[in-house]
Protein backbone atom coordinates (compact mmCIF):
# COMPACT_ATOMS: atom_id res chain seq x y z
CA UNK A 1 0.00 0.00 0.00
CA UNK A 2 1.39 3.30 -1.25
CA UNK A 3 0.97 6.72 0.79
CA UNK A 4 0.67 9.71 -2.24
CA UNK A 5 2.00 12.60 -1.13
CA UNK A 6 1.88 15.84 -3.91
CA UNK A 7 2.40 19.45 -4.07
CA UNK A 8 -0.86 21.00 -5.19
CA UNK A 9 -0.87 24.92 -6.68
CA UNK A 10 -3.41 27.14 -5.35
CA UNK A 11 -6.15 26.21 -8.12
CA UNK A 12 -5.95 22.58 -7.27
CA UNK A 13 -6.98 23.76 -3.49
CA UNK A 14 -9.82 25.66 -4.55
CA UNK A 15 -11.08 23.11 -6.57
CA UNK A 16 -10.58 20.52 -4.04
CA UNK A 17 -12.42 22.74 -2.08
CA UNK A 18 -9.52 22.53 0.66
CA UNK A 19 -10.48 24.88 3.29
CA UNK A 20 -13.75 23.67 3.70
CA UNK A 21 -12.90 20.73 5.07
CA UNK A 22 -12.86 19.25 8.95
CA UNK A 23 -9.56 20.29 10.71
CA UNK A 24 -7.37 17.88 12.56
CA UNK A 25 -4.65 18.50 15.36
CA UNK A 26 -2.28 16.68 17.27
CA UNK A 27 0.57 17.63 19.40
CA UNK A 28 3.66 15.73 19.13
CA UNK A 29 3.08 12.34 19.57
CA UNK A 30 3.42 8.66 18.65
CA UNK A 31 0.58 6.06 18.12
CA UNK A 32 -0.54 3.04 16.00
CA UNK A 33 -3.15 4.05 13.13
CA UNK A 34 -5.25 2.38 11.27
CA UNK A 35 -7.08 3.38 7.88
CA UNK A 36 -10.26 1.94 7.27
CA UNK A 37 -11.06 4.00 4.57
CA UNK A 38 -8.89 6.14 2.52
CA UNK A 39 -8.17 9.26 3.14
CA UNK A 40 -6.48 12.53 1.69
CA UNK A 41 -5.13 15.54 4.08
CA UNK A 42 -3.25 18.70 3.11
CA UNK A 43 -0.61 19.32 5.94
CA UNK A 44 -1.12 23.10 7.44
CA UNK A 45 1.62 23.11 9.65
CA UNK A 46 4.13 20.25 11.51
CA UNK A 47 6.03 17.53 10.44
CA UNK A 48 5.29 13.47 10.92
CA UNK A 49 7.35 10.54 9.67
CA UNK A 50 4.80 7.51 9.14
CA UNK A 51 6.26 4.04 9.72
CA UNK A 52 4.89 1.75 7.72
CA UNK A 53 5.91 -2.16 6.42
CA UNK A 54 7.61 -0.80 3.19
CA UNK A 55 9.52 1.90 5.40
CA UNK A 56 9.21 5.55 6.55
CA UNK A 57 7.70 8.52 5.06
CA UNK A 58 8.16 12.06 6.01
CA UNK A 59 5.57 14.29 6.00
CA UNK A 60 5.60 18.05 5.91
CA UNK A 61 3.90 21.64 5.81
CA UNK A 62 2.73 22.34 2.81
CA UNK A 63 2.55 18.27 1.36
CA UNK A 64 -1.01 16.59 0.31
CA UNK A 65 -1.15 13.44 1.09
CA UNK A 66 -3.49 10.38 0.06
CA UNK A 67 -3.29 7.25 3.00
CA UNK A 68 -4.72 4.00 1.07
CA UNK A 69 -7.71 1.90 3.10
CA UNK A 70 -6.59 -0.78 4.50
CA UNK A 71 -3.01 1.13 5.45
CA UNK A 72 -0.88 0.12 9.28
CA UNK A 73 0.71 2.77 10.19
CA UNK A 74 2.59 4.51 13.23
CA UNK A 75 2.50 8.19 13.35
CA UNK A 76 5.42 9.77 14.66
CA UNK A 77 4.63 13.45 15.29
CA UNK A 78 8.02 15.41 15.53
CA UNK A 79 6.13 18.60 15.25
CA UNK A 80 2.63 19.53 16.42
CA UNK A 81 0.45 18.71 13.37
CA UNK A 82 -2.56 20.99 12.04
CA UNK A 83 -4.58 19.41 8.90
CA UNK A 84 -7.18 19.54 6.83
CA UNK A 85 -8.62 16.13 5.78
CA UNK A 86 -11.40 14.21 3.95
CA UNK A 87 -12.11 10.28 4.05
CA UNK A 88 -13.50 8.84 1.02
C-alpha cells in the first residue's frame, strides 16, 4: 500500500475545495493508526514521519497526502500537526 503525497498549486486547493474541510490537530506524539477508509489531508503546519511495512515517510507543511484503506501505520509526530482532511 502506497501513501501519495503531492504538491498542489493554489487552483488545485480551490477546486478541491480545501479549506472547507474538517480540521485535525495533534501535538507531538506517537501512536498506532489504522485506515479503514482512505483518506487525503493537506498538511497546514508540523512535520510526521509515518512508519509503515515498506519503510518511513516524512511528512511536511505544505505536502497533500493520500493514506490508502486498508493502510498500518505509526504516526510519529516530531512537530505539532494541524490538517485539513477528507475520508473517502
Amino acid at each position: 500500500m502506497e501513501i501519495i503525497i503531492q504538491k498542489l498549486t493554489d487552483q488545485d486547493k480551490i477546486s478541491k475545495q480545501i479549506d472547507s474541510w474538517p480540521i485535525w490537530e495533534k501535538e507531538v506524539s506517537r501512536f498506532d493508526w489504522y485506515y479503514d477508509s482512505t483518506e487525503h489531508c493537506y498538511i497546514l503546519k508540523g512535520k510526521v514521519i509515518v512508519e509503515t511495512n515498506n519503510g518511513n515517510i516524512e511528512i511536511n507543511a505544505g505536502d497533500y497526502v493520500t493514506f490508502p484503506k486498508g493502510l498500518k501505520c505509526i504516526w510519529d509526530i516530531k512537530e505539532d500537526i494541524r490538517k485539513h482532511y477528507k475520508f473517502e
